[in-house]
Every structure is written in C-alpha cells, then in structure tokens.
C-alpha atoms as a PDB file:
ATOM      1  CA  UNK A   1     312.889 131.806  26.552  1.00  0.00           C
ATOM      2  CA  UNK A   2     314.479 129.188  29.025  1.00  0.00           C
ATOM      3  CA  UNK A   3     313.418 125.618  28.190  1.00  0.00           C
ATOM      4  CA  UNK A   4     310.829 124.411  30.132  1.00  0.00           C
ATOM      5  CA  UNK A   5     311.555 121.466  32.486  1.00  0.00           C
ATOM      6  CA  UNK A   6     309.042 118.721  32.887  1.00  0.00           C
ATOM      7  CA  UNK A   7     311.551 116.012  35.058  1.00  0.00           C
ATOM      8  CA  UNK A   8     309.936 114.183  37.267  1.00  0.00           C
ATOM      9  CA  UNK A   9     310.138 112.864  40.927  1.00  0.00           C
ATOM     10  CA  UNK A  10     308.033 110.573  41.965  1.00  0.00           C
ATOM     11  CA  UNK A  11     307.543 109.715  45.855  1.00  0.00           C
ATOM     12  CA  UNK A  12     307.315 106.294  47.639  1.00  0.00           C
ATOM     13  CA  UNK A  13     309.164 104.372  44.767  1.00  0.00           C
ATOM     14  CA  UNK A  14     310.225 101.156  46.285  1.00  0.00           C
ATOM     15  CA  UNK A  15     307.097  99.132  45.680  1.00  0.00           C
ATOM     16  CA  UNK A  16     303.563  99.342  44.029  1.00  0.00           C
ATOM     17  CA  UNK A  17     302.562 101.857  42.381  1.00  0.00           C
ATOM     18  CA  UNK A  18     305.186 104.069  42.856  1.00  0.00           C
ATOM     19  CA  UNK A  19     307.950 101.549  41.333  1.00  0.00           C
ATOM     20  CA  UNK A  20     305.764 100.556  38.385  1.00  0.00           C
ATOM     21  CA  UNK A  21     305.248 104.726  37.734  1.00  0.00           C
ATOM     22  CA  UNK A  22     309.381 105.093  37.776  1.00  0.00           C
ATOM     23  CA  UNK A  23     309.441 102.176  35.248  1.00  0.00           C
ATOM     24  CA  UNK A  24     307.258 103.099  33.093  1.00  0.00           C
ATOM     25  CA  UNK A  25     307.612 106.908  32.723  1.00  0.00           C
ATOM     26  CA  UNK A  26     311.834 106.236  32.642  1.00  0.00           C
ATOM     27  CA  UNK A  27     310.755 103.816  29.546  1.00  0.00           C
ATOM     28  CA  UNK A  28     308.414 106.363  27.862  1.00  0.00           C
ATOM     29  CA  UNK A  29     311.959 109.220  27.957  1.00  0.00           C
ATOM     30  CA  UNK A  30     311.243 110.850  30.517  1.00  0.00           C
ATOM     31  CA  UNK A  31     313.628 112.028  33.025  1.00  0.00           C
ATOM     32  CA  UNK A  32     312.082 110.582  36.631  1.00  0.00           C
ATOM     33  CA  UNK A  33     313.649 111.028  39.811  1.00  0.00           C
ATOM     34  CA  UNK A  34     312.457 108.106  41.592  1.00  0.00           C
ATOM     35  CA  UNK A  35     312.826 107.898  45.650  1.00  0.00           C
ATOM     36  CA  UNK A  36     312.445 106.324  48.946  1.00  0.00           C
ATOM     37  CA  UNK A  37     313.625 106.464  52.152  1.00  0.00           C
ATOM     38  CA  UNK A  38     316.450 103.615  51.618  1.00  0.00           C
ATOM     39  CA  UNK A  39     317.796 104.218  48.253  1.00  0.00           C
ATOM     40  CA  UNK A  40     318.652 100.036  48.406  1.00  0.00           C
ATOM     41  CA  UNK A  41     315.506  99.308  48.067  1.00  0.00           C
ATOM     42  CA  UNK A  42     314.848 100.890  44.659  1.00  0.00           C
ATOM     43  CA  UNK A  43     319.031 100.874  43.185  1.00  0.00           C
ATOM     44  CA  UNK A  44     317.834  98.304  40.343  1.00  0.00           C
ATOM     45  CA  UNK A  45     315.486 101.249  39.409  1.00  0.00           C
ATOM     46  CA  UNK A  46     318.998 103.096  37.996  1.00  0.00           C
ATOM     47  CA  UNK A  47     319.551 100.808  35.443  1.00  0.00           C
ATOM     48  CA  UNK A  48     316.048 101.028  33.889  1.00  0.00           C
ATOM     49  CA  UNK A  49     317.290 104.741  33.388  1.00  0.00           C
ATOM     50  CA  UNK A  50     315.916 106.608  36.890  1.00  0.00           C
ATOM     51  CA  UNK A  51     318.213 108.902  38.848  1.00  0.00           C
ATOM     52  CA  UNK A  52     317.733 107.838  42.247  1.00  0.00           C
ATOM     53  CA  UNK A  53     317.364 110.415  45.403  1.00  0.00           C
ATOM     54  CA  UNK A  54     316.814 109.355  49.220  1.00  0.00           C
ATOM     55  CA  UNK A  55     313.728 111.041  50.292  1.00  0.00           C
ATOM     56  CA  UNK A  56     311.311 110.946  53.501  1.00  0.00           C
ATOM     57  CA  UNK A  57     308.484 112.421  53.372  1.00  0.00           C
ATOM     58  CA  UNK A  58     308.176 113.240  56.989  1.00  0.00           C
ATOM     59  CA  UNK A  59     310.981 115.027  57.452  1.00  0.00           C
ATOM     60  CA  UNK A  60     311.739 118.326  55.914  1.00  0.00           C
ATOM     61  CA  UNK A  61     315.189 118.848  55.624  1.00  0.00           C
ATOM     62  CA  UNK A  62     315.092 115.724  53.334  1.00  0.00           C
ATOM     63  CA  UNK A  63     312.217 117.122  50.884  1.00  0.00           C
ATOM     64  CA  UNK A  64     314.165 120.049  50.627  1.00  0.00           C
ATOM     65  CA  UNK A  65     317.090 118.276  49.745  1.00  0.00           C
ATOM     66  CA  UNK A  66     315.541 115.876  47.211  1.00  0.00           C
ATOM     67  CA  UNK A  67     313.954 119.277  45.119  1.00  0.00           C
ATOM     68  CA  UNK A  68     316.686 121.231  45.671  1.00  0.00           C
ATOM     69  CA  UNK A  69     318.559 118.912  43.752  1.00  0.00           C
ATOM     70  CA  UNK A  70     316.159 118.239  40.820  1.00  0.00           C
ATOM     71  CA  UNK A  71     315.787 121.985  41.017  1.00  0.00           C
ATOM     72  CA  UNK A  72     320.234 122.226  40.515  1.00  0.00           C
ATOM     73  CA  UNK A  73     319.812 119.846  37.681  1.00  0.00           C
ATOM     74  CA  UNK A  74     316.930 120.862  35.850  1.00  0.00           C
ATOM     75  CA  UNK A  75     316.455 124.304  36.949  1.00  0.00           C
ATOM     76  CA  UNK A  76     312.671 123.227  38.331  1.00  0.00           C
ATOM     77  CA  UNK A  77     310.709 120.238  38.480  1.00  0.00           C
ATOM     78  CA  UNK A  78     308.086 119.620  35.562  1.00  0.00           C
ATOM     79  CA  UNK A  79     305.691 116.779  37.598  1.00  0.00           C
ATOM     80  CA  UNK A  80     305.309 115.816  40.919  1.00  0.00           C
ATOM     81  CA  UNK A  81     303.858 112.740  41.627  1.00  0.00           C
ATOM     82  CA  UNK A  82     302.601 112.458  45.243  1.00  0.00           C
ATOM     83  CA  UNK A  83     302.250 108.240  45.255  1.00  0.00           C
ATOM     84  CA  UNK A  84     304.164 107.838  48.834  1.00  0.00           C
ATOM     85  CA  UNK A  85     301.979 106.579  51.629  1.00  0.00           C
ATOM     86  CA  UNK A  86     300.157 103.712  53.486  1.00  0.00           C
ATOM     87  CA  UNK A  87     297.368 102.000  55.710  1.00  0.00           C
ATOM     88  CA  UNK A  88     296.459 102.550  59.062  1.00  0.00           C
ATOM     89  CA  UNK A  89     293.481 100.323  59.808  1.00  0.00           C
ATOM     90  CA  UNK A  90     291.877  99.523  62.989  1.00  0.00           C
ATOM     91  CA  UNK A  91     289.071 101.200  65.138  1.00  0.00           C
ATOM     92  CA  UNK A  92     289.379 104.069  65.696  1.00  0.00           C
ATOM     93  CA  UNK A  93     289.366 104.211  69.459  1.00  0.00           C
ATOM     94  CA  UNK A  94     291.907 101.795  69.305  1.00  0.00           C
ATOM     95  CA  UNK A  95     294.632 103.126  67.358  1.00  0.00           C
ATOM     96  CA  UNK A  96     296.932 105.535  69.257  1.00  0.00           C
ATOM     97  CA  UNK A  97     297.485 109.001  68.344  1.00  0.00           C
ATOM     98  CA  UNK A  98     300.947 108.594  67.792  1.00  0.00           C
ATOM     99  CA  UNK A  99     300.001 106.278  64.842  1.00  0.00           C
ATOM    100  CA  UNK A 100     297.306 108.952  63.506  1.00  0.00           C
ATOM    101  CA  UNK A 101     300.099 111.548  63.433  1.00  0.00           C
ATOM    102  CA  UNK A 102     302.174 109.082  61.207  1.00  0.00           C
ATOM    103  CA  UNK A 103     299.913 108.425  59.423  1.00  0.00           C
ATOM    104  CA  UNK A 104     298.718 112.051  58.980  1.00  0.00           C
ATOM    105  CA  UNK A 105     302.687 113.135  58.543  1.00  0.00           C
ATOM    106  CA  UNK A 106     302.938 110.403  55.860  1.00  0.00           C
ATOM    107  CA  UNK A 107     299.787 110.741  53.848  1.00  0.00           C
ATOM    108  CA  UNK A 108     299.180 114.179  54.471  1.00  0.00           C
ATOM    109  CA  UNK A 109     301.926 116.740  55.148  1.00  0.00           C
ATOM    110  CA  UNK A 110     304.364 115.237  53.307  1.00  0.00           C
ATOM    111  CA  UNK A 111     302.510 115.480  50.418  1.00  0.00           C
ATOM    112  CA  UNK A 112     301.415 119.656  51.282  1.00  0.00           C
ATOM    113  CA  UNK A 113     305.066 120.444  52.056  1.00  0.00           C
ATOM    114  CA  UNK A 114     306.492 118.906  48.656  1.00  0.00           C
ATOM    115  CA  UNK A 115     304.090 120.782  46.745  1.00  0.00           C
ATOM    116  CA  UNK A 116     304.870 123.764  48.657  1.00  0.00           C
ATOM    117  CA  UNK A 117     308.645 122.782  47.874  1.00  0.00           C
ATOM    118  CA  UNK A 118     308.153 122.367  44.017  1.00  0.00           C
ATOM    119  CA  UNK A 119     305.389 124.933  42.596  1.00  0.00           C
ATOM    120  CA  UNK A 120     307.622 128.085  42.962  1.00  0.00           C
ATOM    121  CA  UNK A 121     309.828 126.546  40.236  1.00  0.00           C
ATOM    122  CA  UNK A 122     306.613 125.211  38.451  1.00  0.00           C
ATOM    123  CA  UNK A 123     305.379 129.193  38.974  1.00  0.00           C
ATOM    124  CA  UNK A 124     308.988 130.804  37.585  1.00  0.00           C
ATOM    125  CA  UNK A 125     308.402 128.397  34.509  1.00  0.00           C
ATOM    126  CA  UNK A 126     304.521 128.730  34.248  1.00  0.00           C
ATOM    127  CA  UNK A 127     304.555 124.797  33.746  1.00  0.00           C
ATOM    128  CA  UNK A 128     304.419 122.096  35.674  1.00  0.00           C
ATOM    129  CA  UNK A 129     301.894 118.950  36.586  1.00  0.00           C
ATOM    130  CA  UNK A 130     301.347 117.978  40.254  1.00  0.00           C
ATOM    131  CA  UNK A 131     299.512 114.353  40.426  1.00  0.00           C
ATOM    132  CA  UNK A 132     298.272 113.349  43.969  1.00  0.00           C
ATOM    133  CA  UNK A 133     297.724 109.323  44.487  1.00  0.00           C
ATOM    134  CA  UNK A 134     294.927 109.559  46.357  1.00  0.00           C
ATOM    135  CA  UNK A 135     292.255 106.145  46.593  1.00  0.00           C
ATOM    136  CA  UNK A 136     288.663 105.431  45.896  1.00  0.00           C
ATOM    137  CA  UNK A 137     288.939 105.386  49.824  1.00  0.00           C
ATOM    138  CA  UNK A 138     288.780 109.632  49.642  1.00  0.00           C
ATOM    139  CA  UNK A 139     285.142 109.605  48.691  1.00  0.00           C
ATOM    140  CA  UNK A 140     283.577 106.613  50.641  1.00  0.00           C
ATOM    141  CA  UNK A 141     284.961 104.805  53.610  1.00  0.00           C
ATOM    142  CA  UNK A 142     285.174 101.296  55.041  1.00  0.00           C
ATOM    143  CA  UNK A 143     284.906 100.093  58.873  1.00  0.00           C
ATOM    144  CA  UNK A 144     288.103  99.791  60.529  1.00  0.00           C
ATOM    145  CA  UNK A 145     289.798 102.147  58.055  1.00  0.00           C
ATOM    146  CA  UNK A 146     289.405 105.693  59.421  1.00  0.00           C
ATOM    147  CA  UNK A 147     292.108 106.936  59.649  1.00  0.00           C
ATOM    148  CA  UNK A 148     293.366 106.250  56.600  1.00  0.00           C
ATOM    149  CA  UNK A 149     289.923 107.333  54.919  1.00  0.00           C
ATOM    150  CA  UNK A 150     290.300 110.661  56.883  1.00  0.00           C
ATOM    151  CA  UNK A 151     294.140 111.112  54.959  1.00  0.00           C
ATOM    152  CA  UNK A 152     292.707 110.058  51.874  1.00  0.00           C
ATOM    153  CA  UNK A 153     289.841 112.850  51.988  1.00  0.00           C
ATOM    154  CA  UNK A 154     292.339 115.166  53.340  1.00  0.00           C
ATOM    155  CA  UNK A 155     294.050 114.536  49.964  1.00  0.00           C
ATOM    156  CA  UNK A 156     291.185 115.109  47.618  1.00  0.00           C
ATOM    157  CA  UNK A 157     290.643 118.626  49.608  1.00  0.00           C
ATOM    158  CA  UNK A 158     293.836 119.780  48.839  1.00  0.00           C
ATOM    159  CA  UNK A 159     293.803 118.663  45.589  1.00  0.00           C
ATOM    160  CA  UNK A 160     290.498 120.187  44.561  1.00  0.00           C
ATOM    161  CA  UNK A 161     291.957 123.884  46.359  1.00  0.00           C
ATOM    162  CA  UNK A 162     295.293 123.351  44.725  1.00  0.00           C
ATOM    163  CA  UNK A 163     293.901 123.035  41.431  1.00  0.00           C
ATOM    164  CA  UNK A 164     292.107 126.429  41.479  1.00  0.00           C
ATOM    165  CA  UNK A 165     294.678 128.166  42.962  1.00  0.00           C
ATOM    166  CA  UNK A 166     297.585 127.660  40.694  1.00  0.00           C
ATOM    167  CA  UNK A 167     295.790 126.694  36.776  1.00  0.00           C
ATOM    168  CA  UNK A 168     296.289 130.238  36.493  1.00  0.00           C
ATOM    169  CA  UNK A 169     300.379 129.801  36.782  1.00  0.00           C
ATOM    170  CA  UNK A 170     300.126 127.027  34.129  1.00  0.00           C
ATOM    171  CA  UNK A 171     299.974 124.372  36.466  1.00  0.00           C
ATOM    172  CA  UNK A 172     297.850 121.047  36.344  1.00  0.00           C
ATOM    173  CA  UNK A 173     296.839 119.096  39.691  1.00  0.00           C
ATOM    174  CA  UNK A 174     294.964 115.664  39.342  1.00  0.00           C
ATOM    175  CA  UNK A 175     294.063 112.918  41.197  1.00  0.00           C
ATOM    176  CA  UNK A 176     294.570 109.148  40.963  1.00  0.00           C
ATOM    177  CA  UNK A 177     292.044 107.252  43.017  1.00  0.00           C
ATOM    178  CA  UNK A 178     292.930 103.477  42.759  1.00  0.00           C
ATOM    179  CA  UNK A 179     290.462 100.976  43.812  1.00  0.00           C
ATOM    180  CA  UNK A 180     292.224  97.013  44.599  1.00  0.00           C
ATOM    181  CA  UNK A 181     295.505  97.079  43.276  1.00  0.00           C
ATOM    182  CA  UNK A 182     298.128  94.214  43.294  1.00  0.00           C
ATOM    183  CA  UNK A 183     300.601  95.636  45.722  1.00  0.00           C
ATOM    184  CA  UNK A 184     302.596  94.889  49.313  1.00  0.00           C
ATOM    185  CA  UNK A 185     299.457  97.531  50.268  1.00  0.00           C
ATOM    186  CA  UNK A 186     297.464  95.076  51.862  1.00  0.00           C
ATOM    187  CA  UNK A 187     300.573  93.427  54.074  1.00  0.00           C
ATOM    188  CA  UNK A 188     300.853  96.775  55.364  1.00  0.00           C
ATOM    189  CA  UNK A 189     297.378  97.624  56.348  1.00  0.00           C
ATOM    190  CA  UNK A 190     297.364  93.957  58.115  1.00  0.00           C
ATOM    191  CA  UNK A 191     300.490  94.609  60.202  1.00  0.00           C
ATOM    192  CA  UNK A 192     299.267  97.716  61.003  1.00  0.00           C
ATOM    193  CA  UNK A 193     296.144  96.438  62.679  1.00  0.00           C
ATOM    194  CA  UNK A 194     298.572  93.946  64.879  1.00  0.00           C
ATOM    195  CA  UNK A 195     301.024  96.634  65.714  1.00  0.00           C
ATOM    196  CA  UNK A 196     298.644  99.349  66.299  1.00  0.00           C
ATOM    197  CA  UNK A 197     295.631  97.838  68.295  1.00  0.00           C
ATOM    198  CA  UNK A 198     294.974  95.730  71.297  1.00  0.00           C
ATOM    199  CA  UNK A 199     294.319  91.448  71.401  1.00  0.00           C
ATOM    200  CA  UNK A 200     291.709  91.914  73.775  1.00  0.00           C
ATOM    201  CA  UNK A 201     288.773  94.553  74.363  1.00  0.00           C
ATOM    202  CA  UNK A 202     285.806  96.034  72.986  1.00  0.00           C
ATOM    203  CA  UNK A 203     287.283  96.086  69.101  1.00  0.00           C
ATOM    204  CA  UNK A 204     289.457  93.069  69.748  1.00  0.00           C
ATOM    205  CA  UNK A 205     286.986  90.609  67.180  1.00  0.00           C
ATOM    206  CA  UNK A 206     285.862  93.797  65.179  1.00  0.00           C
ATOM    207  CA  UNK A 207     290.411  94.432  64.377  1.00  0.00           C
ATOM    208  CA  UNK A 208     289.957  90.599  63.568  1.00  0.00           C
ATOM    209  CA  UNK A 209     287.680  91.014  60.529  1.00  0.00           C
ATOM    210  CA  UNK A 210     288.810  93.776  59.263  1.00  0.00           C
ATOM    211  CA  UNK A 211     292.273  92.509  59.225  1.00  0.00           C
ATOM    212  CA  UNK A 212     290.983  89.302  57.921  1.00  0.00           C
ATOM    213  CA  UNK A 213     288.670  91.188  55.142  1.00  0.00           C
ATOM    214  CA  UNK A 214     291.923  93.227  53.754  1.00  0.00           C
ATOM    215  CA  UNK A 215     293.910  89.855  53.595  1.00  0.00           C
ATOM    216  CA  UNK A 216     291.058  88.595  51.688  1.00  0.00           C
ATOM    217  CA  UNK A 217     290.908  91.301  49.300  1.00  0.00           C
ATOM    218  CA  UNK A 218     294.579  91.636  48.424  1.00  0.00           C
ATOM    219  CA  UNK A 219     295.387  87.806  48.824  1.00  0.00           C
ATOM    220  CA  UNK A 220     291.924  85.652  48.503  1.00  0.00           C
ATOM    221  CA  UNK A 221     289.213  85.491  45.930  1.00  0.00           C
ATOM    222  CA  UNK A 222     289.125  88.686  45.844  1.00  0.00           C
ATOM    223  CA  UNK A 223     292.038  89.713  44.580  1.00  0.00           C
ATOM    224  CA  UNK A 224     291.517  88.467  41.032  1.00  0.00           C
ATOM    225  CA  UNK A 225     289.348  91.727  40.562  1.00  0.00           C
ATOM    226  CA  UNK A 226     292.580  93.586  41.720  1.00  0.00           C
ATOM    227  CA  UNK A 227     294.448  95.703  38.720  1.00  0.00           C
ATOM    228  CA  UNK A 228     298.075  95.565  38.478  1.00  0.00           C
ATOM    229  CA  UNK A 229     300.247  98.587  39.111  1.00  0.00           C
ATOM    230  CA  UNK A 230     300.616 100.093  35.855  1.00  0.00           C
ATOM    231  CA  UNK A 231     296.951 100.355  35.446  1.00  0.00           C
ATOM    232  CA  UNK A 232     297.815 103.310  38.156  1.00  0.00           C
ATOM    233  CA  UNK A 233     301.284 104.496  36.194  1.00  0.00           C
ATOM    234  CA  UNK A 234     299.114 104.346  32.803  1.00  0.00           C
ATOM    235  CA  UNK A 235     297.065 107.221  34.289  1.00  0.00           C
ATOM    236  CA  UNK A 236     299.763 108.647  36.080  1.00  0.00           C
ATOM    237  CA  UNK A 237     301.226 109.268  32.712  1.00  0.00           C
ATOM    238  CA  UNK A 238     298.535 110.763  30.609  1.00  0.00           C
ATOM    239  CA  UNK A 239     297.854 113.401  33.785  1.00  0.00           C
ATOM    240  CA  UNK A 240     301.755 114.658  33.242  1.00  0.00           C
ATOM    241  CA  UNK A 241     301.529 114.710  29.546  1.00  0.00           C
ATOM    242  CA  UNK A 242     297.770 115.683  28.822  1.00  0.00           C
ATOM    243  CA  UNK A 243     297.501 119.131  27.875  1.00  0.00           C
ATOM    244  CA  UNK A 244     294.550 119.266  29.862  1.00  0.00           C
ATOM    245  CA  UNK A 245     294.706 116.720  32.607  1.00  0.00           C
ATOM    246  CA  UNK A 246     291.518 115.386  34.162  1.00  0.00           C
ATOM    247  CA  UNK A 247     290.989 116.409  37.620  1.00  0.00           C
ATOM    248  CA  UNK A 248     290.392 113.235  38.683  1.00  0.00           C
ATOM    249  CA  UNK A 249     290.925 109.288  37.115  1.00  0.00           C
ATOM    250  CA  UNK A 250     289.385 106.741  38.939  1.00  0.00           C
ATOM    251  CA  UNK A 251     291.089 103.299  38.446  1.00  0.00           C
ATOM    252  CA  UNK A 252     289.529  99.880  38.209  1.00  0.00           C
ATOM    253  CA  UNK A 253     285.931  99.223  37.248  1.00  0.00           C
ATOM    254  CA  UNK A 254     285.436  97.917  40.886  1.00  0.00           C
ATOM    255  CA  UNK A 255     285.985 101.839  42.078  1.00  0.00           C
ATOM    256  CA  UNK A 256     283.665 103.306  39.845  1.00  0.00           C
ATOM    257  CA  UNK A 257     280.867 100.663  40.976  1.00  0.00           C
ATOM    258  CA  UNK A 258     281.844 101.441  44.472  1.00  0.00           C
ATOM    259  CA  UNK A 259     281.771 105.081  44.137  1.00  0.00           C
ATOM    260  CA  UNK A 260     278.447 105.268  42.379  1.00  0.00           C
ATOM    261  CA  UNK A 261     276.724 102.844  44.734  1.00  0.00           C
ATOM    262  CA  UNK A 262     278.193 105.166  47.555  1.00  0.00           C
ATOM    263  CA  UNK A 263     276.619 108.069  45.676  1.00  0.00           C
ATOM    264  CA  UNK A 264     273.196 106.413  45.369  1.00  0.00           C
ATOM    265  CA  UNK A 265     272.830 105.309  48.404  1.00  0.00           C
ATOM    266  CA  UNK A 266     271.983 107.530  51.587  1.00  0.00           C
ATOM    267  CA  UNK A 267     274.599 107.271  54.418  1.00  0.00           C
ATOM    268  CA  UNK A 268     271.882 104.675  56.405  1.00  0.00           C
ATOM    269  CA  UNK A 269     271.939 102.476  53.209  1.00  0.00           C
ATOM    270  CA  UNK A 270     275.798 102.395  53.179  1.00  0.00           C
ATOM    271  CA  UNK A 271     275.692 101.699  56.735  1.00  0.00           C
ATOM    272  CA  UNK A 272     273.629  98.602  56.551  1.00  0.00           C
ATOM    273  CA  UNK A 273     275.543  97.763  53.270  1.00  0.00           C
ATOM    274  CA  UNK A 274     278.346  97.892  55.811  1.00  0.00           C
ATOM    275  CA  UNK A 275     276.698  95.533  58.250  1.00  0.00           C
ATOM    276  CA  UNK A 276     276.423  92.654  55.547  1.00  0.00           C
ATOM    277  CA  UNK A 277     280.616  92.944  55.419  1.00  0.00           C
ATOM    278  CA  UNK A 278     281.589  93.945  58.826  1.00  0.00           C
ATOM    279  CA  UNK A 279     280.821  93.282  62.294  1.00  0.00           C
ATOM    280  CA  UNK A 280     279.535  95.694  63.738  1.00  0.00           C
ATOM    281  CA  UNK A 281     281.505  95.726  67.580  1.00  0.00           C
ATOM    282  CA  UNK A 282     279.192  95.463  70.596  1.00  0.00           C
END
C-alpha cells in the first residue's frame, strides 16, 4: 500500500493566524506548504523549514496550480487548512456589491473550490484532514459586520455538509472559530469601513462606531482579553493529527461566553444587548 501523505498547505500565510499555523506545524515535522498571494511577504517562512507556493484564493488557475504541485510532490495533500480571509465591516446598505463579491470570493469560494481541488487526492488515499478557520462571528453577529458574518456562516454550512459527506472516504473536516485574536485583523476591518462606505449619510456616525469599536477591541482595553495566534495554530494542530478531530474548537474563553449568551438569549435580547454597544442609525 502507497504511503499515505498528510503535507500540508495552509492558506493566507503572511500574517496572523495563518503565519503562526506555518510556524508551528513546520516546527512540530510536518511538511507545510505555506502561501500567499506575494510569496515576499512570507520568504522568511522558508527558513523555519516551509516550502513556499504563491497562491490566490480568488482566482482559479492559481489554486490549481498551488495543489497540483503539492499533489506532484507528495502524490496528494494530507490537510488543508482554509485560514485565508478578512473583514468587510460597514452597514450594510452602504457597502457596495462589488466589495460583497470580494469578500464572498475571498471568504467563501475560495475556500469551496480548494476543497473541491484537494479531496479527490484525500479520496484516492482515504486520508486526509480539511480544517476551515471560520470565527465565533459564524454563529452570532455584530452591527456593522454583515457581511462578513454572512461569509463566516456560509463557512460553518459548508463545513457541517462537508463533514457528512466525505467521513465515509476517511476524511476529517473541523472548524476553528476564533474569538479576539492579536492580529493585523482589526487594521483591516477598519480600512475597510473607510474604503468601502460613505463620510456622510444615513450610516455615516453608525460606520464611525463601529470602526471605532473594532479599533478598540484589537488596539484598546480590550485587547488584553485578545489570545495570541498560536492559541488558533494549537488547535489547528490537534484537528490534523487527532484521530478523531472535533467538529468544531472554539478559541478564547471570551467566544464561548459570547456564544452561550447568544444561545440564551432570544434574538430581541441580543438586539437590545446590541443597543448598549452600538448605535443604533436613525
């Protein structure tokens, strides 16, 4: 019997979460293709012992290029860690579609197309680990944040239909829902708001506070309750090596309060919890 492969690549590696994964799974022996859409931004990643492949998630001649070669060296792909993606905040009104399909392209279909790429090898093998980075942000949502909520839940669908469909090919899926996490995440979501939405009009002041709530919560007070990356990589890890991986593994004690207030309270409740953070835009 061919030996099985378990390499991994590992999406959206030039910051966050997705660097600390690449350094800490290349540590632990593995072999971890970590990529990005500039490979400049992540060449110090070679000499902690990555292999390094340019890859954009929105367009598909470069997915199939990126598995095609892990596929040529390895003969399939072992783990697949879905981590690339990003913020679009701002009302929703407000944000123009051409942002939403980004975002969407990004978050979404990038993620659906290289597990469509990978799980024939996984099948041919009857191995392989699939681990989507999804956020506490699938199950509840946040003013101002939409969008991104809507990708995020979009995620957590797949996931959960995923995970029935292949088991029976030897194939795990999880999911990695992060709550604050010390990253660039929260610069992003800010310029996003300011690139995205208008100065002026009905959501002007509303775009304001959120903006200035996520710069709070990744840069203020609040960000000593944030967990560092490898909290996220830890997990990451045990879902590619577990012999039965969780479905899901909630990071940071400030998710699982969130999520089980969320799931005690009825959706008026988490409104007006809502109205004691945000403004609500009149």
């Amino acid at each position: 019997m061919a030996e099985v492969s378990k390499a991994v690549l590992i999406t959206g590696c030039s910051t966050g979460i997705g660097r600390a994964t690449a350094e800490r799974l290349a540590g632990k022996g593995h072999t971890v293709y970590a990529t990005a859409r500039r490979l400049e931004s992540i060449a110090d990643l070679e000499k902690k012992g990555c292999r390094l492949l340019a890859l954009d998630v929105t367009q598909e001649d470069s997915m199939r290029a990126a598995v095609a070669r892990v596929e040529e060296d390895e003969g399939a792909l072992g783990a697949l860690v879905n981590n690339a993606g990003y913020s679009q905040s701002g009302a929703i009104e407000d944000v123009p579609m051409e942002q939403v399909r980004r975002q969407f392209e990004t978050n979404v279909f990038g993620l659906i197309r290289m597990c469509q790429l990978v799980l024939p090898g996984m099948r041919r093998q009857h191995y392989g680990r699939i681990v989507n980075v999804s956020s506490m942000g699938g199950r509840l949502v946040f003013p101002g944040g939409g969008i991104y909520h809507a990708t995020k839940h979009a995620v957590e669908a797949v996931s959960d239909a995923l995970r029935f469909e292949v088991k029976g090919f030897g194939i795990g899926v999880s999911i990695i829902e992060p709550g604050l996490i010390r990253t660039q995440f929260g610069e992003t979501a800010v310029g996003s708001i300011h690139e995205a939405t208008s100065d002026d009009g009905p959501y002007a002041k509303f775009n304001q506070a959120v903006a200035a709530s996520t710069a709070n919560a990744y840069g203020g007070a609040m960000s000593r309750l944030a967990a560092p990356p490898d909290s996220v990589a830890r997990a990451v890890q045990r879902a590619i090596t577990s012999r039965r991986p969780r479905p899901r593994y909630v990071i940071t004690l400030g998710a699982r309060v969130m999520l089980a207030t969320h799931g005690l309270l009825p959706a008026r409740g988490w409104d007006a919890m809502m109205r004691s953070q945000f403004p609500q835009p009149r």
